[in-house]
C-alpha atoms as a PDB file:
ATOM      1  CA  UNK A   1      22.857  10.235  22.645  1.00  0.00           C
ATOM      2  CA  UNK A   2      22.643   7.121  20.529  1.00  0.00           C
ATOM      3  CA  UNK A   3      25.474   6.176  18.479  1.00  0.00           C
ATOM      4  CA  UNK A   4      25.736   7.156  15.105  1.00  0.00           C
ATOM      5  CA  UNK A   5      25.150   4.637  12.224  1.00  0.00           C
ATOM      6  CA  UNK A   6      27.850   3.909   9.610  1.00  0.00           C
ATOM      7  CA  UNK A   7      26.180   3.778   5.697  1.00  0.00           C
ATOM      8  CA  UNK A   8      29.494   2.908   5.014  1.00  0.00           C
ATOM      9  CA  UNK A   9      32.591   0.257   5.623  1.00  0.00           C
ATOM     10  CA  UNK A  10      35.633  -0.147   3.942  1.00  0.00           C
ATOM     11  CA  UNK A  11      38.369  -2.485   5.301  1.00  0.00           C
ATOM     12  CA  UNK A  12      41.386  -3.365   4.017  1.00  0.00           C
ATOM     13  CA  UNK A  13      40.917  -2.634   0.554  1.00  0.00           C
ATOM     14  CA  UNK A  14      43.405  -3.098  -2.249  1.00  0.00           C
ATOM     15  CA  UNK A  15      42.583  -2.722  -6.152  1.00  0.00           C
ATOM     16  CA  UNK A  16      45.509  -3.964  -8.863  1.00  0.00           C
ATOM     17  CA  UNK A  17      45.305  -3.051 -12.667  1.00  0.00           C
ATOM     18  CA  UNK A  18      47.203  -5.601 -14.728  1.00  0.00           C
ATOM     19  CA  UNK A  19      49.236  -3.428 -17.319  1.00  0.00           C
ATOM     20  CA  UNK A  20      51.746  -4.811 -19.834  1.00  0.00           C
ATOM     21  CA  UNK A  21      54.829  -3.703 -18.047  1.00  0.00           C
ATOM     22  CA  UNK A  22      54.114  -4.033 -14.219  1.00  0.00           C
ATOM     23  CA  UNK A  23      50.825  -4.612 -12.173  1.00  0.00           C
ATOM     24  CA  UNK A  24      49.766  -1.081 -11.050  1.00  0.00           C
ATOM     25  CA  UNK A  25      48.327  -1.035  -7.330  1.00  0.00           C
ATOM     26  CA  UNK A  26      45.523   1.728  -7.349  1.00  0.00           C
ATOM     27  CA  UNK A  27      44.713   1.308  -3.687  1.00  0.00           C
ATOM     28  CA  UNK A  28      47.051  -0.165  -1.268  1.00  0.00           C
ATOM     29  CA  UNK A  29      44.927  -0.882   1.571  1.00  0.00           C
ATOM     30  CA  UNK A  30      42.347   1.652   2.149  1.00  0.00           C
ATOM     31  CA  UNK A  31      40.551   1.798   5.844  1.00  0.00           C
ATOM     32  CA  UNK A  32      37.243   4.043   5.626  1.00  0.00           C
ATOM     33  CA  UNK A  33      33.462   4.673   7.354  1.00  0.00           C
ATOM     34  CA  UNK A  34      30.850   7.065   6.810  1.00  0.00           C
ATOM     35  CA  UNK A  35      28.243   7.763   9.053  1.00  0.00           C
ATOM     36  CA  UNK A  36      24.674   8.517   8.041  1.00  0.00           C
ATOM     37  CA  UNK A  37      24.602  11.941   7.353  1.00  0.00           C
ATOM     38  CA  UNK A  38      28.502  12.968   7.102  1.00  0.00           C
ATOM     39  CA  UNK A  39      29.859  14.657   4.564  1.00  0.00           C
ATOM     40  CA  UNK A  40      32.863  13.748   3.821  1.00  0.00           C
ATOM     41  CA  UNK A  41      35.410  15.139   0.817  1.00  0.00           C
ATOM     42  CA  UNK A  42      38.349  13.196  -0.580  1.00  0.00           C
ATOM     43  CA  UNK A  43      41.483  14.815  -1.863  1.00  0.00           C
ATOM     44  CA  UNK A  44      44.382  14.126  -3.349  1.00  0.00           C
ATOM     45  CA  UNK A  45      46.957  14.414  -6.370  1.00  0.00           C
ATOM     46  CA  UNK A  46      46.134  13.046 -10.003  1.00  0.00           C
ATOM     47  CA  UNK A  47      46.260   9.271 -10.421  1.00  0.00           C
ATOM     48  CA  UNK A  48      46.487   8.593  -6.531  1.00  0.00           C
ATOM     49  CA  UNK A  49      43.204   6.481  -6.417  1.00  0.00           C
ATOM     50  CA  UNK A  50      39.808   8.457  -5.647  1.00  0.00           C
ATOM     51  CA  UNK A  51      37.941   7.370  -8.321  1.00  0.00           C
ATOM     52  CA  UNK A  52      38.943   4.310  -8.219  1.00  0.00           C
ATOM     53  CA  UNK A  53      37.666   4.224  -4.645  1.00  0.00           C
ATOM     54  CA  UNK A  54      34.489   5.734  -5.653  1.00  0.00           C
ATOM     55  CA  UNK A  55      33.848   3.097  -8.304  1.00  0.00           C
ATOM     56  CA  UNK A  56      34.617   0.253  -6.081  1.00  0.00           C
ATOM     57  CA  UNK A  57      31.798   1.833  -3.360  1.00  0.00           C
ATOM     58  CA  UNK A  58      29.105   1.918  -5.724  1.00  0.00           C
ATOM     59  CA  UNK A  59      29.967  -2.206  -7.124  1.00  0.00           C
ATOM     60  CA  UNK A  60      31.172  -0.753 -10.539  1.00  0.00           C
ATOM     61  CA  UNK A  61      34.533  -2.478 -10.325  1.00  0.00           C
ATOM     62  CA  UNK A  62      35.799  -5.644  -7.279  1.00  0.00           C
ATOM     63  CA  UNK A  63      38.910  -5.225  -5.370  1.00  0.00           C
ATOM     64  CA  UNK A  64      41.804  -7.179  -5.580  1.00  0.00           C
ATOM     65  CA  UNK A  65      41.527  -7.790  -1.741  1.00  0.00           C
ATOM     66  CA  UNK A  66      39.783  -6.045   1.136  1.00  0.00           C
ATOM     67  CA  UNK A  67      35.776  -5.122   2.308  1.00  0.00           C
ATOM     68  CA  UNK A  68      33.178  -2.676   1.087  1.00  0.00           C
ATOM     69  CA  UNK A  69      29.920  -3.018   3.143  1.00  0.00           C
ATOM     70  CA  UNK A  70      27.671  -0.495   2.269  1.00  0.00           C
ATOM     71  CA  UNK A  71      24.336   0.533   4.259  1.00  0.00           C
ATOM     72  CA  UNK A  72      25.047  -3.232   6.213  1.00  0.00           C
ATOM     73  CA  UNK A  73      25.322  -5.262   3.101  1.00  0.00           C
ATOM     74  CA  UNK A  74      28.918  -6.516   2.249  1.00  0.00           C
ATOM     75  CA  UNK A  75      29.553  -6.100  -1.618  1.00  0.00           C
ATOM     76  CA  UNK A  76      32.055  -9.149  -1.812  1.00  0.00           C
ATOM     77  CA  UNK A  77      30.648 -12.004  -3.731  1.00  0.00           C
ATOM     78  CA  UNK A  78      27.894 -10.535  -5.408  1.00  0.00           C
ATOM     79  CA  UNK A  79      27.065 -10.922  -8.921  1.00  0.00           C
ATOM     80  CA  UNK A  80      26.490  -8.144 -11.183  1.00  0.00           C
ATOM     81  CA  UNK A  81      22.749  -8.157 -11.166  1.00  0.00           C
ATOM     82  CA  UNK A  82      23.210  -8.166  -7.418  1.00  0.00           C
ATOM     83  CA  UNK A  83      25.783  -5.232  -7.317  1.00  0.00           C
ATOM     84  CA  UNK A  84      23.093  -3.327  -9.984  1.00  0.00           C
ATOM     85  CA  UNK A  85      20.377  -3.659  -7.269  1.00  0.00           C
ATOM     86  CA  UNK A  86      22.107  -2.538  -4.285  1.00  0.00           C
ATOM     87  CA  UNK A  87      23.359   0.848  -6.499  1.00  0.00           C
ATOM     88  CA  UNK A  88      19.675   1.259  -7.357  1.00  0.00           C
ATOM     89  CA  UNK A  89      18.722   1.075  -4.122  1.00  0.00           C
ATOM     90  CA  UNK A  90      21.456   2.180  -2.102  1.00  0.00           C
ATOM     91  CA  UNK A  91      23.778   4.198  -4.735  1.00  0.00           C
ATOM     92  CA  UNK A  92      23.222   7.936  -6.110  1.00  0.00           C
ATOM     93  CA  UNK A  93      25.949   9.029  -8.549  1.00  0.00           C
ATOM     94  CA  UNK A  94      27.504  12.125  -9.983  1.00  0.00           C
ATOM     95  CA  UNK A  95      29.640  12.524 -12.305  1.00  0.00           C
ATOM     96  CA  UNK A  96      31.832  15.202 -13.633  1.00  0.00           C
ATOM     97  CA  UNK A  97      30.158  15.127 -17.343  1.00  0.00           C
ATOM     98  CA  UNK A  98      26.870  14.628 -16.661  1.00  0.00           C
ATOM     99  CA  UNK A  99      26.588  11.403 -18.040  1.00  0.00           C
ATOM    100  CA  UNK A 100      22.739  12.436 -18.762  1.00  0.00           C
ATOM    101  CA  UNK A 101      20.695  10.686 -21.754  1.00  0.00           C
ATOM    102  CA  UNK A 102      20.682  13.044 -24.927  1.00  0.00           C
ATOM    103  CA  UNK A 103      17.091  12.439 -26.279  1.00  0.00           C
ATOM    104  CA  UNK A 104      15.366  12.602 -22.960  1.00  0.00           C
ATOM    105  CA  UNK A 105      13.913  15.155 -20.796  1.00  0.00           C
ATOM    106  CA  UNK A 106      14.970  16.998 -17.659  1.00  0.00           C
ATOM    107  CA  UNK A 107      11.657  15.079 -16.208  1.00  0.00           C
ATOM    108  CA  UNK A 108      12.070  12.083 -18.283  1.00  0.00           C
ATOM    109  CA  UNK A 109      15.789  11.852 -16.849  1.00  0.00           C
ATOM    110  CA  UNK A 110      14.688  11.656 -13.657  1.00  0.00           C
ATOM    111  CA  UNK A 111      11.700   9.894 -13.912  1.00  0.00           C
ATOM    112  CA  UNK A 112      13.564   7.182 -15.684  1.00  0.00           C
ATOM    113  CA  UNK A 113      15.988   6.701 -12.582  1.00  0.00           C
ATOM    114  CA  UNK A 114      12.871   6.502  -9.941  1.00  0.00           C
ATOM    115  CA  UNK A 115      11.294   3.782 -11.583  1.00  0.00           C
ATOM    116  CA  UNK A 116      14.367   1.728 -12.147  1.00  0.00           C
ATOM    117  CA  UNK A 117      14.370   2.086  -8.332  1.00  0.00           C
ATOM    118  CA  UNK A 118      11.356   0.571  -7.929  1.00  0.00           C
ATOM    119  CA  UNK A 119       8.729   3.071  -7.907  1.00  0.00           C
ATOM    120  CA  UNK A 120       5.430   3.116  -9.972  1.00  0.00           C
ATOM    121  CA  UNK A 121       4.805   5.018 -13.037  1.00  0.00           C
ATOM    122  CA  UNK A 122       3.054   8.208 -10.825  1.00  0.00           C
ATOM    123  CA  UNK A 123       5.323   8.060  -8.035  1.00  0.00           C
ATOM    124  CA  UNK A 124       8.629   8.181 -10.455  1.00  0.00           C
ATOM    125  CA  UNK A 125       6.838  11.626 -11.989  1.00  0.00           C
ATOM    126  CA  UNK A 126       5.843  12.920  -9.068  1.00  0.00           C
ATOM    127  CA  UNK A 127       9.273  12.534  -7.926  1.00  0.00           C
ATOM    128  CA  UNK A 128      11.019  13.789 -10.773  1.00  0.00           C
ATOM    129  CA  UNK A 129       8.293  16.613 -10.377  1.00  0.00           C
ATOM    130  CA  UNK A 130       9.531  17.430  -6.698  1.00  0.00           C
ATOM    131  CA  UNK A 131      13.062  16.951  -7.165  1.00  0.00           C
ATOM    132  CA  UNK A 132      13.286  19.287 -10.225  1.00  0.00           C
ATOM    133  CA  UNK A 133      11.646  21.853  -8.051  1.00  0.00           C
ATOM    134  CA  UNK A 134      13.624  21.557  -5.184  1.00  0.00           C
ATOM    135  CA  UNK A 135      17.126  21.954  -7.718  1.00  0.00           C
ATOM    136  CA  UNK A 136      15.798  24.909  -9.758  1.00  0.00           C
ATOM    137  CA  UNK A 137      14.935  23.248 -13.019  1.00  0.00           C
ATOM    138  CA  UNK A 138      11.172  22.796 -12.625  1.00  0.00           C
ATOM    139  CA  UNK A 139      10.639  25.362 -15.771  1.00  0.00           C
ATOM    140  CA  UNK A 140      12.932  23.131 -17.297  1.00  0.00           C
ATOM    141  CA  UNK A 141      11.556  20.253 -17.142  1.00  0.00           C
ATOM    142  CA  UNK A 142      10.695  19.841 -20.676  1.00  0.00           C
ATOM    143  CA  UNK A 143      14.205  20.378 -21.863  1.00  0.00           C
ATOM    144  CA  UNK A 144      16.354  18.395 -23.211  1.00  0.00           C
ATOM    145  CA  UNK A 145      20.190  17.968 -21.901  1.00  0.00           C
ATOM    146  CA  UNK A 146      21.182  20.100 -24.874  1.00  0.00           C
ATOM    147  CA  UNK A 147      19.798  22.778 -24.492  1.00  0.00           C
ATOM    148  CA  UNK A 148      20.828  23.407 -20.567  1.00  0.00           C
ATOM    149  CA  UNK A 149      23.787  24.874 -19.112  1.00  0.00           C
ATOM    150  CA  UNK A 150      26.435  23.290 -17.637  1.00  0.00           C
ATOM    151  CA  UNK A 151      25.295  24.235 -14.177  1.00  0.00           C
ATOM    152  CA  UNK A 152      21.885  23.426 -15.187  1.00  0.00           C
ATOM    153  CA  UNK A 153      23.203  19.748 -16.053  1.00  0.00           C
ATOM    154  CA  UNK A 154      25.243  19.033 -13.263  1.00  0.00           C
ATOM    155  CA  UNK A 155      22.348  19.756 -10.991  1.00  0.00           C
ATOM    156  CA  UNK A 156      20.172  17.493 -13.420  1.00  0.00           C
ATOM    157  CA  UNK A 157      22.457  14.911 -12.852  1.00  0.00           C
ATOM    158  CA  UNK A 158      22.179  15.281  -9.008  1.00  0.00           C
ATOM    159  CA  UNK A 159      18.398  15.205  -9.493  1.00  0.00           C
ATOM    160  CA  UNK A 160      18.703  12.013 -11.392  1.00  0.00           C
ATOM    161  CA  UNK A 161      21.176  10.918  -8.832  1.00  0.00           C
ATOM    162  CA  UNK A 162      18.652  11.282  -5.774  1.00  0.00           C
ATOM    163  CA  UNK A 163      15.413   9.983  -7.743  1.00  0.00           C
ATOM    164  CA  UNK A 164      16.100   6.772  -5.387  1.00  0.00           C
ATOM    165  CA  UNK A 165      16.658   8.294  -2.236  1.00  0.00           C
ATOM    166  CA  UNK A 166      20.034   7.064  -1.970  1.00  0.00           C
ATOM    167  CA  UNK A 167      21.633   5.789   1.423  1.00  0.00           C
ATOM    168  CA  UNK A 168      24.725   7.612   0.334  1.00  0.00           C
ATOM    169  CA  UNK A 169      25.618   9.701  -2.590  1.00  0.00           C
ATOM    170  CA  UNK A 170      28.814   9.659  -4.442  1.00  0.00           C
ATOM    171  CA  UNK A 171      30.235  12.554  -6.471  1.00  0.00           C
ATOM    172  CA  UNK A 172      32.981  12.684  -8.803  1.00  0.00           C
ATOM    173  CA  UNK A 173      34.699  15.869  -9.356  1.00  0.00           C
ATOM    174  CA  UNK A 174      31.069  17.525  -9.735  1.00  0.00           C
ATOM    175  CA  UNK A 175      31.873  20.834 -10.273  1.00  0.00           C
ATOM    176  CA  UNK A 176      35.411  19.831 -12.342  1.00  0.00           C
ATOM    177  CA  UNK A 177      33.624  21.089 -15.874  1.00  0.00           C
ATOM    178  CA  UNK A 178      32.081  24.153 -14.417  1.00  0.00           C
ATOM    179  CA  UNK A 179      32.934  27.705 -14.388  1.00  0.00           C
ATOM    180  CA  UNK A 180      32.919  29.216 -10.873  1.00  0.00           C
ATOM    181  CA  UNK A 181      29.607  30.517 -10.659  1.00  0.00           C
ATOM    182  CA  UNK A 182      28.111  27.162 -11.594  1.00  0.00           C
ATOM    183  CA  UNK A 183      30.558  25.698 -10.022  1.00  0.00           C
ATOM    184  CA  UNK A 184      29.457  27.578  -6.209  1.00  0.00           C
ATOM    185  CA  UNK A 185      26.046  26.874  -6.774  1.00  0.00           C
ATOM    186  CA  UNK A 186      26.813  22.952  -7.105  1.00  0.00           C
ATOM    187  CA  UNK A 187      28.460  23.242  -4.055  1.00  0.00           C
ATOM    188  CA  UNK A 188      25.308  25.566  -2.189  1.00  0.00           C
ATOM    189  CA  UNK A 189      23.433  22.532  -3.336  1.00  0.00           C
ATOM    190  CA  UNK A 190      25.551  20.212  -1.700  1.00  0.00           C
ATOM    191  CA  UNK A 191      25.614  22.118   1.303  1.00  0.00           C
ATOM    192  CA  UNK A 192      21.763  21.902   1.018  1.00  0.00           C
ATOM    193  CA  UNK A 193      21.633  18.185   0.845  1.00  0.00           C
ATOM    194  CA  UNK A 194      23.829  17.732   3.752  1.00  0.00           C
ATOM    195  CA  UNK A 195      21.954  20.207   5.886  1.00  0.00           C
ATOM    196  CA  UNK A 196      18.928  17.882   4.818  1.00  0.00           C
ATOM    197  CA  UNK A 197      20.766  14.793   6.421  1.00  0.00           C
ATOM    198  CA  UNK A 198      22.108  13.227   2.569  1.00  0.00           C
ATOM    199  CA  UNK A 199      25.510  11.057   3.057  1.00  0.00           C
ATOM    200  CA  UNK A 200      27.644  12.793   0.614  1.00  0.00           C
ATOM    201  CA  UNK A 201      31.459  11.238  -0.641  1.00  0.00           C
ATOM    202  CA  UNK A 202      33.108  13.343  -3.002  1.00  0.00           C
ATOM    203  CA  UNK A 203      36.345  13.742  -4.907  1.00  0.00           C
ATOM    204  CA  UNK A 204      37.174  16.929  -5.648  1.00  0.00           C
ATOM    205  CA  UNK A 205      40.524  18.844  -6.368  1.00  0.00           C
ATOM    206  CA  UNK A 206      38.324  22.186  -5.283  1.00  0.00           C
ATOM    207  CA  UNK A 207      38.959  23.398  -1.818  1.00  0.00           C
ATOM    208  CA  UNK A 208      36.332  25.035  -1.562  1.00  0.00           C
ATOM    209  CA  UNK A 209      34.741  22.052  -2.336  1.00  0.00           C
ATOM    210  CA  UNK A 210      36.432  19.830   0.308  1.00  0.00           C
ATOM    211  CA  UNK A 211      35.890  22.723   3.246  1.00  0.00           C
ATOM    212  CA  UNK A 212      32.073  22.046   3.091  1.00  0.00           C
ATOM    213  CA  UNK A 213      32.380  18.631   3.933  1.00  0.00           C
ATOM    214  CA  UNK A 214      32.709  17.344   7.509  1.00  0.00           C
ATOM    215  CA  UNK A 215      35.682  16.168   6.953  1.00  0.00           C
ATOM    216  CA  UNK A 216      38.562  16.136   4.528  1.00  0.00           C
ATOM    217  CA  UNK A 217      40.325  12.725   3.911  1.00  0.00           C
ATOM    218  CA  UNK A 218      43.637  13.140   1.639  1.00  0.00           C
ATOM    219  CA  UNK A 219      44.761   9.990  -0.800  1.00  0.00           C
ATOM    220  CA  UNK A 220      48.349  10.096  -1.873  1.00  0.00           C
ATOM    221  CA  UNK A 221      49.727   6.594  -3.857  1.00  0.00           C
ATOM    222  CA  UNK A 222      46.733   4.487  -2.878  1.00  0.00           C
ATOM    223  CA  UNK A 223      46.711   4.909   0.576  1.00  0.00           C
ATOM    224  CA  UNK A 224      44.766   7.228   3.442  1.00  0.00           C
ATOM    225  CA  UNK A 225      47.336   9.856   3.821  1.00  0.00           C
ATOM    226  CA  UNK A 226      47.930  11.708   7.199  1.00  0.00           C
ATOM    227  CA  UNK A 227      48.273  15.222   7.188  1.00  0.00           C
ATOM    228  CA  UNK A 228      47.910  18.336   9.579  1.00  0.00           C
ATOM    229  CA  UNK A 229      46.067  20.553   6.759  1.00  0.00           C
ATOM    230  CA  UNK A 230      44.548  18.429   3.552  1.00  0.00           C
ATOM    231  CA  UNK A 231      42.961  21.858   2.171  1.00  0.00           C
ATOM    232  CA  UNK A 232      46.821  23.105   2.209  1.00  0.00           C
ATOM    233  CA  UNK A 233      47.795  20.421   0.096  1.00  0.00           C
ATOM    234  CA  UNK A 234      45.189  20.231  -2.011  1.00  0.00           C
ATOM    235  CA  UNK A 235      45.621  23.894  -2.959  1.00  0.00           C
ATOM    236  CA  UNK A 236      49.507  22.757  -4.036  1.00  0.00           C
ATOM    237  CA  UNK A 237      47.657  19.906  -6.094  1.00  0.00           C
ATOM    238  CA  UNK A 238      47.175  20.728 -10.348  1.00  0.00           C
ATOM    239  CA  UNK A 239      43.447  20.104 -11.099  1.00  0.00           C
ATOM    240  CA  UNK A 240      43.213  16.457 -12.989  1.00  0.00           C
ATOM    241  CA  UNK A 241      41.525  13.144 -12.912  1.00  0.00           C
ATOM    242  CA  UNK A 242      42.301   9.997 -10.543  1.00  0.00           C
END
């Protein structure tokens, strides 16, 4: 059985805010891989790094110190043109509010992200067409953000987020500003994608959330902390940002 491919690297990494008072050290020397096709869920308390760690993945922030080499190319260095390319190739994201564009359509939404991937004016609507299909919006593709749920949205916002076929997705608390029923059918759709063979990294504080994924890593203080039973802990954890 041939080994299985890492989409993901990260060696090493450290990330310091400069603050007024005292230099805060968000990550403190993070050591992370991802294979193609894992799902993998991180945990953790409020403030202890994960999005932090998700932004420096997807080239939105640079470290302080350390590696990110994502789908075999290394992210140190590159300029922010360069880091914009590999997330449109490379990069789907989610994020906990949407983050969707008020005066366009569901289609237009997700249209907008296949082209700035690369592909032509039919294949970004076909696309769009498919993907709204396969997520349960296709009678709403006309719509525009304000006039959708919240569950509707958020899995707008994971169409948009796959309009490039992304090596690896990255989701931010997705279902953070849901209520429970939207909340479980954001995660059957993540359960979907993974089925399908999509490299999913999440945060979440939901452990129901986390006990879909492969495998559960939990952050405490910047760094990769061990522990016999992360869904434990993160049941002990108040919901919050990182």
């Amino acid at each position: 059985m041939p080994a299985a491919t890492a989409v993901l690297r990260i060696r090493r990494l450290r990330k310091t805010f400069e603050a007024d008072t005292a230099p805060v050290r968000a990550l403190r020397g993070i050591d992370l891989s991802l294979d193609e096709g894992e799902f993998v869920a991180i945990t953790g308390p409020s403030g202890c790094g994960k999005s932090t760690l998700l932004n420096l993945i997807a080239g939105l922030d640079t470290p302080s110190a350390g590696d990110v080499v994502l789908a075999d190319t290394p992210l140190a260095g590159m300029s922010e043109s360069e880091l914009a390319r590999v997330r449109r190739e490379h990069v789907g994201l989610v994020f906990q509010f949407f983050n969707l564009l008020d005066d366009l359509t569901a289609s237009e939404q997700v249209a907008l992200a296949a082209a700035l991937a690369g592909a032509s004016h039919r294949e970004a609507d076909s696309r769009a067409r498919d993907l709204l299909e396969l997520l349960g919006l296709a009678e709403k593709r006309h719509q525009l953000p304000g006039v959708l749920s919240g569950g509707e949205r958020q899995r707008l916002a994971i169409a948009r987020a796959l309009a490039n076929r992304p090596t690896l997705l990255l989701a931010d608390e997705p279902t953070g500003a849901l209520d429970s029923g939207s909340g479980g059918d954001v995660l059957e759709l993540f359960r979907k994608l993974h089925a399908g063979g999509q490299a999913i990294l999440l945060v979440t504080h939901d452990a129901l959330v986390a006990e879909a994924a492969d495998r559960i890593v939990h952050m405490k203080d910047g760094r990769l902390a061990p522990t016999d039973d992360p869904v434990a802990e993160l049941t002990a954890v108040a919901p919050g940002n990182a």
